[in-house]
C-alpha atoms as a PDB file:
ATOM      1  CA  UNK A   1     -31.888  24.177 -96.581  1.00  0.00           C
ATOM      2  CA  UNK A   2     -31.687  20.673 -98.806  1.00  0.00           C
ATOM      3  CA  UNK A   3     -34.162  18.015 -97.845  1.00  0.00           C
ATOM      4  CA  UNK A   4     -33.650  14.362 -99.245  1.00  0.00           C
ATOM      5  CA  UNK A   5     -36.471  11.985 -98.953  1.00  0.00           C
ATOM      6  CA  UNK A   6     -36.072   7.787 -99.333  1.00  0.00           C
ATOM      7  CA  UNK A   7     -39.516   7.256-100.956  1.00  0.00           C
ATOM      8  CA  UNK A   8     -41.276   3.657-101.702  1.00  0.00           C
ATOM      9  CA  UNK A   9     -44.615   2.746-102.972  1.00  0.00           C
ATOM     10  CA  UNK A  10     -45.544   2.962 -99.344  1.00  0.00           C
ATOM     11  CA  UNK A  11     -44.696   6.265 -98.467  1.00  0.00           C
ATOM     12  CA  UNK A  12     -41.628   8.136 -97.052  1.00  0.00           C
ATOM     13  CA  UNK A  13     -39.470   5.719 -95.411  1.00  0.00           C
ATOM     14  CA  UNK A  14     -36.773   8.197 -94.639  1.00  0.00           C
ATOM     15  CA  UNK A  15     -35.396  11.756 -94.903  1.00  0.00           C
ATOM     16  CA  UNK A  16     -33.365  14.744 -93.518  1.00  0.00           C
ATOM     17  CA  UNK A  17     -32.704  18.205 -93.759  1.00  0.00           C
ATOM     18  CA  UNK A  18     -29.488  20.145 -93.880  1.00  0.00           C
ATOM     19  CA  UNK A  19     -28.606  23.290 -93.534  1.00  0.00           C
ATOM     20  CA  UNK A  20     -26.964  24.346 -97.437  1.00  0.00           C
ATOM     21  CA  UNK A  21     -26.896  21.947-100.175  1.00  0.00           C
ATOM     22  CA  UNK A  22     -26.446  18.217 -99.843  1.00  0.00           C
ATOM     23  CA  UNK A  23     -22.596  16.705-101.199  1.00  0.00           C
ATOM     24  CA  UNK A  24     -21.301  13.230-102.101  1.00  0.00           C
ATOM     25  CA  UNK A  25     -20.440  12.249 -98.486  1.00  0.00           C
ATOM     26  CA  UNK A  26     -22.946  13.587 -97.304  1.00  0.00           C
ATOM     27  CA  UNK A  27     -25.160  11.456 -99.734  1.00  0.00           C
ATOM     28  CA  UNK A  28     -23.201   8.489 -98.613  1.00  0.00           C
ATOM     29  CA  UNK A  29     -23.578   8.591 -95.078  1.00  0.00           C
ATOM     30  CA  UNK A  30     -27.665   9.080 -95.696  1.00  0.00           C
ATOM     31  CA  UNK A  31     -27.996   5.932 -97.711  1.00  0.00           C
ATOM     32  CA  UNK A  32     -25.791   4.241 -95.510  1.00  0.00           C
ATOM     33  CA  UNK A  33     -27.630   5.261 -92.198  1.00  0.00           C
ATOM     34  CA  UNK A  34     -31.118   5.762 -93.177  1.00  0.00           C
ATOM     35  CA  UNK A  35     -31.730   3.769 -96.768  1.00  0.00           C
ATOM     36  CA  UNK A  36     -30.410   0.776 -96.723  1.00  0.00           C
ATOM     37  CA  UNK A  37     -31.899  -0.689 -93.610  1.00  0.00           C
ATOM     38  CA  UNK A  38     -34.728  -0.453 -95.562  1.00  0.00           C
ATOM     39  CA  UNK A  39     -33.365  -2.526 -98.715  1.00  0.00           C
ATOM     40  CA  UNK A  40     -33.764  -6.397 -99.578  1.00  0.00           C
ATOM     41  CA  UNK A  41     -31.773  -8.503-101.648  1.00  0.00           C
ATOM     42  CA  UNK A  42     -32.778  -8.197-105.596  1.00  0.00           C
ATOM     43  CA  UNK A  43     -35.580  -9.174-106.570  1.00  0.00           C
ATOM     44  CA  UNK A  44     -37.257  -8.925-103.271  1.00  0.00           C
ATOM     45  CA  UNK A  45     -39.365  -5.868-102.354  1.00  0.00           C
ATOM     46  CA  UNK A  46     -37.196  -2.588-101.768  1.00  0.00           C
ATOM     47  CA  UNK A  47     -34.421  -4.390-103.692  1.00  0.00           C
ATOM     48  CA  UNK A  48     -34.154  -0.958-106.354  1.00  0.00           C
ATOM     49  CA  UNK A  49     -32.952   2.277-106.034  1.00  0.00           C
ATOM     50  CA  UNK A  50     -33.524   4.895-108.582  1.00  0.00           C
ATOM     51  CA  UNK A  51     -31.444   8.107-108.702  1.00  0.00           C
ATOM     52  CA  UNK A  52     -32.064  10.990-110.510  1.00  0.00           C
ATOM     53  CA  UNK A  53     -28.631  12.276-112.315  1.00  0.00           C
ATOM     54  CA  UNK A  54     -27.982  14.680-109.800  1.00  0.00           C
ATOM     55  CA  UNK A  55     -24.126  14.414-109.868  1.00  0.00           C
ATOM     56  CA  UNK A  56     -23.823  13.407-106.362  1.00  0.00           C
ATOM     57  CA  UNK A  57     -25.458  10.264-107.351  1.00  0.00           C
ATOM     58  CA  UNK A  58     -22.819   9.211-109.274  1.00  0.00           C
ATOM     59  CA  UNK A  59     -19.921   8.223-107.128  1.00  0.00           C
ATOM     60  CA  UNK A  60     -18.414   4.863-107.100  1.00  0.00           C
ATOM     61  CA  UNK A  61     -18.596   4.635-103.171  1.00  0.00           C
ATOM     62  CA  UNK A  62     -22.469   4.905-104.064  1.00  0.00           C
ATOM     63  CA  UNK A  63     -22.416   2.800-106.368  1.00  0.00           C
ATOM     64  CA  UNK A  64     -20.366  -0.181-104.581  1.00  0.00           C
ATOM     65  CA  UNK A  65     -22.821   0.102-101.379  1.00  0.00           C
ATOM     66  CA  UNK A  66     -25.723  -0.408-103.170  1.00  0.00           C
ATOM     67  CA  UNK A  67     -24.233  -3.386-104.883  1.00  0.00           C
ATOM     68  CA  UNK A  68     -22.834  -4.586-101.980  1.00  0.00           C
ATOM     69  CA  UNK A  69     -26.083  -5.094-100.446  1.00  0.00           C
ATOM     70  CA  UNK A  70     -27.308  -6.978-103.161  1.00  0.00           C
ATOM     71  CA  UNK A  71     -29.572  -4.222-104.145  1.00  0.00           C
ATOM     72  CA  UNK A  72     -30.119  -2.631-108.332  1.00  0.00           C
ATOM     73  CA  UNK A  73     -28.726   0.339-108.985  1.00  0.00           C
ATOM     74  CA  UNK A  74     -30.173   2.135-111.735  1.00  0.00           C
ATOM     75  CA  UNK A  75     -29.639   5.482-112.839  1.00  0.00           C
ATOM     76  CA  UNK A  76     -32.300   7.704-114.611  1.00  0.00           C
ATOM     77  CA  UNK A  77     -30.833  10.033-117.295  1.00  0.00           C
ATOM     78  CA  UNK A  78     -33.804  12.244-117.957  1.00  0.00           C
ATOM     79  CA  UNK A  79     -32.776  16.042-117.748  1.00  0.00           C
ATOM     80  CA  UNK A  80     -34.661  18.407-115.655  1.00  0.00           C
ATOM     81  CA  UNK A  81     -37.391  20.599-118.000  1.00  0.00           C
ATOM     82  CA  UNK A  82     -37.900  24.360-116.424  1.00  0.00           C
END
């Protein structure tokens, strides 16, 4: 099972679980239906979204509905340490 939370300062504001791991659409259709409802226009409150580099966080379609909405995308880079 995968399990991908939408977290603010405030607490979990959204999340599911899926049986197997989690893929680009997938990701999509989460932020779409469950994240951005949540999102203001930047600089407002829950105007940023920050991704880890998990490779399903890169995709363009990602990247073009978060901008769309007016929101920042950013990107961290910082590698995972076992």
């Amino acid at each position: 099972y995968s399990i991908i939370p939408a977290i603010t300062l405030n607490g979990i504001t959204a999340y599911d679980i899926v049986e197997g791991p989690v893929n680009m659409e997938w990701f999509l259709r989460f932020l779409k239906e469950h994240v951005m409802l949540f999102t203001n226009l930047y600089p407002g409150p829950c105007s940023v979204l920050i991704m880890d580099n998990c490779c399903i966080h890169h995709g363009e379609d990602i990247c073009h509905l978060v901008e769309d909405d007016h929101c920042k995308y950013l990107m961290q880079i910082y590698k995972y340490y076992y």
